[in-house]
N, C-alpha and C. Protein backbone atom coordinates (compact mmCIF):
# COMPACT_ATOMS: atom_id res chain seq x y z
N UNK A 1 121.78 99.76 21.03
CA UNK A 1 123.18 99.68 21.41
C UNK A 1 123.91 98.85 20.35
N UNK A 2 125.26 99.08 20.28
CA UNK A 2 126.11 98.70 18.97
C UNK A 2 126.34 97.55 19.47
N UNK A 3 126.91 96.43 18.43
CA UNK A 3 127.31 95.27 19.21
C UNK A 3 129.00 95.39 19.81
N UNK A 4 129.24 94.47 20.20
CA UNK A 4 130.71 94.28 20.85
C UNK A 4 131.94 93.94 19.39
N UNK A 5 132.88 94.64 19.46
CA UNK A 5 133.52 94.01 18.91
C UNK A 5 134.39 92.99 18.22
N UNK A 6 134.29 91.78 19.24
CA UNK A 6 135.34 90.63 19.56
C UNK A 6 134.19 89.46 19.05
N UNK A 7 134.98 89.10 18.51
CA UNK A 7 134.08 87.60 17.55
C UNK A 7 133.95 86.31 19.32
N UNK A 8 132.94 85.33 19.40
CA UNK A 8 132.89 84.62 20.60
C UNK A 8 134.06 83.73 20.66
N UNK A 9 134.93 83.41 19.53
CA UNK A 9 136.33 82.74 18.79
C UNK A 9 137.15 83.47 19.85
N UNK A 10 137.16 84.53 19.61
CA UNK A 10 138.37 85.35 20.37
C UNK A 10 138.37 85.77 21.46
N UNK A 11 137.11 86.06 21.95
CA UNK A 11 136.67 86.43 23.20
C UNK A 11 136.85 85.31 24.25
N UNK A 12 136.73 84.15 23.42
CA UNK A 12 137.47 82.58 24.46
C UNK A 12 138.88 82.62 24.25
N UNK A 13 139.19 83.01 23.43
CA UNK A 13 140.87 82.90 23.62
C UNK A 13 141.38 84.19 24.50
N UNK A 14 140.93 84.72 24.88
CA UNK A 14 141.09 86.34 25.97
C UNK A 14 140.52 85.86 26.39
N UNK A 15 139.66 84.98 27.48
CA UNK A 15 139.56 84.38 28.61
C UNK A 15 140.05 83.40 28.48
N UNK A 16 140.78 82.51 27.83
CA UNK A 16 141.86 81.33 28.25
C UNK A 16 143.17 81.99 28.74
N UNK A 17 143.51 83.61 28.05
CA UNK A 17 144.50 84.34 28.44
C UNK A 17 144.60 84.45 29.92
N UNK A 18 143.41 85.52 30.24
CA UNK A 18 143.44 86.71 31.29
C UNK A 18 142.70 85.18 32.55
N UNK A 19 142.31 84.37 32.23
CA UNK A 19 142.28 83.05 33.72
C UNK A 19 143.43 82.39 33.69
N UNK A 20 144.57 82.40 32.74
CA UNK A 20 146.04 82.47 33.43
C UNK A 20 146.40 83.46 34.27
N UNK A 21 146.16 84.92 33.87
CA UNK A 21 146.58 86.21 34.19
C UNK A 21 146.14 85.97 35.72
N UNK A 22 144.92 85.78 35.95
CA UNK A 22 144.03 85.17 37.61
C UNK A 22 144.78 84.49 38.37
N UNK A 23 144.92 83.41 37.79
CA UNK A 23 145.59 82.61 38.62
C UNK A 23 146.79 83.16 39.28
N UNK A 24 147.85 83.92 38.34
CA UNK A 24 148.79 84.51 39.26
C UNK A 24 148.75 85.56 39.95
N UNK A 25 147.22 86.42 39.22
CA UNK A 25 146.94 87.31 40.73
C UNK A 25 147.13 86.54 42.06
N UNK A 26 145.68 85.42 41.77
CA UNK A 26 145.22 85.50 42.66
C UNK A 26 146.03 84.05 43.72
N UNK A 27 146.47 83.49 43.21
CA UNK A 27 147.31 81.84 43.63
C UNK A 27 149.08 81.96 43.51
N UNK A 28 149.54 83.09 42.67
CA UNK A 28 150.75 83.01 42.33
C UNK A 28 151.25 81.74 41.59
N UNK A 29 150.18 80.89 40.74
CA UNK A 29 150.69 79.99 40.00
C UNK A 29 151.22 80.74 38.58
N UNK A 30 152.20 80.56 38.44
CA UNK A 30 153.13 81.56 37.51
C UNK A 30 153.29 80.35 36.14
N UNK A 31 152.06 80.36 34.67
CA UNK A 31 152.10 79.38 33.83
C UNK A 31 152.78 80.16 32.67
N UNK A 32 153.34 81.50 32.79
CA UNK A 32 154.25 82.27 31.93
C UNK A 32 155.44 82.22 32.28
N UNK A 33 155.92 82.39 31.27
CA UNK A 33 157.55 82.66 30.96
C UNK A 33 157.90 84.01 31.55
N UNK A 34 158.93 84.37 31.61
CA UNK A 34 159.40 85.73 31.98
C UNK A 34 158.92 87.24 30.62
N UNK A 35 159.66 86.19 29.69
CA UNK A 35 158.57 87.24 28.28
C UNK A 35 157.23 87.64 27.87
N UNK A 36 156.88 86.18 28.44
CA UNK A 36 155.65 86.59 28.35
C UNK A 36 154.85 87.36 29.35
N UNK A 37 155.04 87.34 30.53
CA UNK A 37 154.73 88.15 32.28
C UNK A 37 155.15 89.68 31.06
N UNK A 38 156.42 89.85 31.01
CA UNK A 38 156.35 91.31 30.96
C UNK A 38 156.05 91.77 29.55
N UNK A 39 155.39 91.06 28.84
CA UNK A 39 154.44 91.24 27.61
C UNK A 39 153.25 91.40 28.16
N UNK A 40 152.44 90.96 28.35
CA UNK A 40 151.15 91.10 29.42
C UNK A 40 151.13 92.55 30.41
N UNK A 41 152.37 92.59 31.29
CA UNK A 41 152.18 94.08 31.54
C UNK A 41 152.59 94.88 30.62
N UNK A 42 153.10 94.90 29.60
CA UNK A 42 153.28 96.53 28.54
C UNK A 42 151.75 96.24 27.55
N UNK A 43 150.73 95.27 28.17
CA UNK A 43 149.95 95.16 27.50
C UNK A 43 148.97 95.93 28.17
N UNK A 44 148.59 95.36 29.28
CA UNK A 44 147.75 96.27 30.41
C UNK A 44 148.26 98.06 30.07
N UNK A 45 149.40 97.80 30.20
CA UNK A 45 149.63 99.42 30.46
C UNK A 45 149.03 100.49 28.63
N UNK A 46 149.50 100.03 27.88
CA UNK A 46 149.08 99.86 26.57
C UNK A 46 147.59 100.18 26.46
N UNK A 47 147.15 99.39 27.44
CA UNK A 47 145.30 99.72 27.05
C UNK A 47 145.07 100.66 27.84
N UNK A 48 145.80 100.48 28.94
CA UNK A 48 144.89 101.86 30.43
C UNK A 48 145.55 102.87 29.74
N UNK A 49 146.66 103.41 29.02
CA UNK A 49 146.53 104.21 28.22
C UNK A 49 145.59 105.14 27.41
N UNK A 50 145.18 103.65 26.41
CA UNK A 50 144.46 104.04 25.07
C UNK A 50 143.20 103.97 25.68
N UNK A 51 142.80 102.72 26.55
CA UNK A 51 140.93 102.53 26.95
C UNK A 51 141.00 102.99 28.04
N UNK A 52 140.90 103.75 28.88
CA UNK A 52 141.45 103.23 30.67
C UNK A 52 140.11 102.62 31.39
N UNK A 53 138.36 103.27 30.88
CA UNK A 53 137.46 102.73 30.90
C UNK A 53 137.23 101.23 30.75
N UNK A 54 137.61 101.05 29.73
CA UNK A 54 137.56 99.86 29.10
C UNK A 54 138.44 98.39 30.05
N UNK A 55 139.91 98.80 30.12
CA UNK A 55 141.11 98.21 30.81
C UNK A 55 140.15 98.20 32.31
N UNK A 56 139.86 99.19 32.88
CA UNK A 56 139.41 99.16 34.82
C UNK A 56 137.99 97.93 34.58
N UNK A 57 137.38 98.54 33.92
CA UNK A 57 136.15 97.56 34.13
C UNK A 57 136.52 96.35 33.84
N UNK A 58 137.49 95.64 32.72
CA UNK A 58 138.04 94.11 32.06
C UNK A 58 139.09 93.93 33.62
N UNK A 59 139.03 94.50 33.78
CA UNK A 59 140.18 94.16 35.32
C UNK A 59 139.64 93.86 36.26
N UNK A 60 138.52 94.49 36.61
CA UNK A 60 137.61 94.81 37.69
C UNK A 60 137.07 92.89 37.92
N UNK A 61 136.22 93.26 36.34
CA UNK A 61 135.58 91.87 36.17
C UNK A 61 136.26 90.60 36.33
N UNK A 62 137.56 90.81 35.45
CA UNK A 62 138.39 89.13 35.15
C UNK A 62 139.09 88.76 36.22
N UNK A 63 139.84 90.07 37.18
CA UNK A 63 140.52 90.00 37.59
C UNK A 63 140.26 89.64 39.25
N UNK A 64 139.46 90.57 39.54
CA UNK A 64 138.99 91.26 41.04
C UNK A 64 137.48 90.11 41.10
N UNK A 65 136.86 89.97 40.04
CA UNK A 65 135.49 89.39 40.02
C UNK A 65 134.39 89.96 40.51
N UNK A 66 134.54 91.09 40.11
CA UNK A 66 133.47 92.08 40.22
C UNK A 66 132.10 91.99 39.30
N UNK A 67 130.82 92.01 39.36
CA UNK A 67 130.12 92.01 38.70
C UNK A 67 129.65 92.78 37.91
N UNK A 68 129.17 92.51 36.57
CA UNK A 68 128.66 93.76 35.65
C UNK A 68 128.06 95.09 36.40
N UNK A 69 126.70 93.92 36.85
CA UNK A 69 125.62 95.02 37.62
C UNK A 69 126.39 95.84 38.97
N UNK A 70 126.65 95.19 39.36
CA UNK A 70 127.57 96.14 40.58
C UNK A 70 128.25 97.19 39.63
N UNK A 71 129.11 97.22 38.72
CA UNK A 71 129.71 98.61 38.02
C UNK A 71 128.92 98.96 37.46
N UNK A 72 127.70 98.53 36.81
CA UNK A 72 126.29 99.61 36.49
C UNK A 72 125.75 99.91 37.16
N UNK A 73 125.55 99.70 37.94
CA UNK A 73 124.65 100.63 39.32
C UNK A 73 125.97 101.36 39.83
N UNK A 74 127.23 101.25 40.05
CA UNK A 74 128.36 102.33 40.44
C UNK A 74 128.00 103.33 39.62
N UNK A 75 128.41 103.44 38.49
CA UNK A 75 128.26 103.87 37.19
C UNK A 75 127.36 104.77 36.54
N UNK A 76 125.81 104.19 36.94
CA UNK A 76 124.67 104.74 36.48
C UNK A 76 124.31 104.06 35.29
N UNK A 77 124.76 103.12 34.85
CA UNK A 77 124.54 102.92 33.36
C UNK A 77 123.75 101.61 33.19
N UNK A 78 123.75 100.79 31.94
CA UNK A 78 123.05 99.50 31.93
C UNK A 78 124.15 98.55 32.06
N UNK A 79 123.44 97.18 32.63
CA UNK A 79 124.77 96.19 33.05
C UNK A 79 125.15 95.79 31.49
N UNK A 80 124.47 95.68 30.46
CA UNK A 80 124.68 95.12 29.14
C UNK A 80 125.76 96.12 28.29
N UNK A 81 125.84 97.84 28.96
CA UNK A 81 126.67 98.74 28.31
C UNK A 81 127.75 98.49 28.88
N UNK A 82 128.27 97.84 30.35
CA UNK A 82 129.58 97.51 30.92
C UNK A 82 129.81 96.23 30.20
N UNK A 83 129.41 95.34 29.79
CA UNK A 83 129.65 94.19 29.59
C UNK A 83 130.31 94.16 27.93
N UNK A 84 129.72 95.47 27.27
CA UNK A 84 129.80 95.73 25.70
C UNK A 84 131.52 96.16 25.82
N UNK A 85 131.62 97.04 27.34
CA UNK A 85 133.18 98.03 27.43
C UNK A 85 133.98 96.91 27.56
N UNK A 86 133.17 95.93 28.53
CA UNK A 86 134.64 94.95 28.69
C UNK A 86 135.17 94.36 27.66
N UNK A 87 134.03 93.62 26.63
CA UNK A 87 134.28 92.98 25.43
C UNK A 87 135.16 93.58 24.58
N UNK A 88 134.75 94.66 24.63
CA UNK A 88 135.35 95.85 23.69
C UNK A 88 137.21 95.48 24.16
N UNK A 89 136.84 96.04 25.62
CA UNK A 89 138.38 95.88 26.21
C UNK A 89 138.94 94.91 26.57
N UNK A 90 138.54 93.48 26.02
CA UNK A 90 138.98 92.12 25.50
C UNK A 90 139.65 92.46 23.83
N UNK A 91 138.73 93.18 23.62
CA UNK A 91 139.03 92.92 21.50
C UNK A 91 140.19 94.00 21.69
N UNK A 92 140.38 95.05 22.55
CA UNK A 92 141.83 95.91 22.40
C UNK A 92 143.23 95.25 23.23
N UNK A 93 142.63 94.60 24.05
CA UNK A 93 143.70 93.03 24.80
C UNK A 93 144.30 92.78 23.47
N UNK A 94 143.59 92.05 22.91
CA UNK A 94 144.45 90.96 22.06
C UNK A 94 144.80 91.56 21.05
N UNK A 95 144.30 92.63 20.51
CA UNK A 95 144.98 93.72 19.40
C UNK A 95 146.49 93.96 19.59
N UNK A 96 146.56 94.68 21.07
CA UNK A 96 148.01 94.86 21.78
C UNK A 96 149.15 93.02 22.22
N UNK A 97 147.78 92.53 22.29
CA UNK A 97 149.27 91.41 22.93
C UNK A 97 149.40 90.25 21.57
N UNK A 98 148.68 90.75 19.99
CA UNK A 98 148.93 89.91 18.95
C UNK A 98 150.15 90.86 18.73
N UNK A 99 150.06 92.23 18.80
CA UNK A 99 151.30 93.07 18.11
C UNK A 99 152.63 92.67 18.40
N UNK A 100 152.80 91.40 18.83
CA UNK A 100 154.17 91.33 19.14
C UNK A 100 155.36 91.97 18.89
């Protein structure tokens, strides 16, 4: 299997992101600006576009707290090949929300 795309540098800075993003799922603590909230959604939308694989499972996981193995056994696949999509769909996160 190929490796992931996202250096471990960046892959912490897309989880310092998307556990803000949590919090206002899940608490409504709102640590964004108004620009930035609706930067974040033309970002989401942006990837479920281009990844939608990629975007459901990084959502599933960061968001919902769903586990790898639970969407590999949904799935059929290995928990290490969901974990490669999410990364993946971390490294197309920050592609879209550097494009300012």
């Amino acid at each position: 299997m190929s490796k992931a795309l996202i250096t471990d540098k960046e892959y912490r800075r897309f989880e310092n992101i998307i556990f803000k993003v949590w919090r206002v799922y899940e608490f409504g603590e709102n640590e964004f600006t108004q620009a930035e909230t609706e930067h974040i959604n033309k970002v989401f939308e942006q990837l479920n576009a281009e990844h939608p694989r990629e975007c459901k499972i990084m959502v599933r996981h960061h968001l919902k707290r769903v586990y790898y193995t639970t969407m590999a056994r949904e799935q059929g696949v290995s928990g290490g090949y969901i974990r490669k999509l999410a990364k993946n769909g971390a490294y197309y996160f920050l592609q879209h929300y550097d494009d300012k």
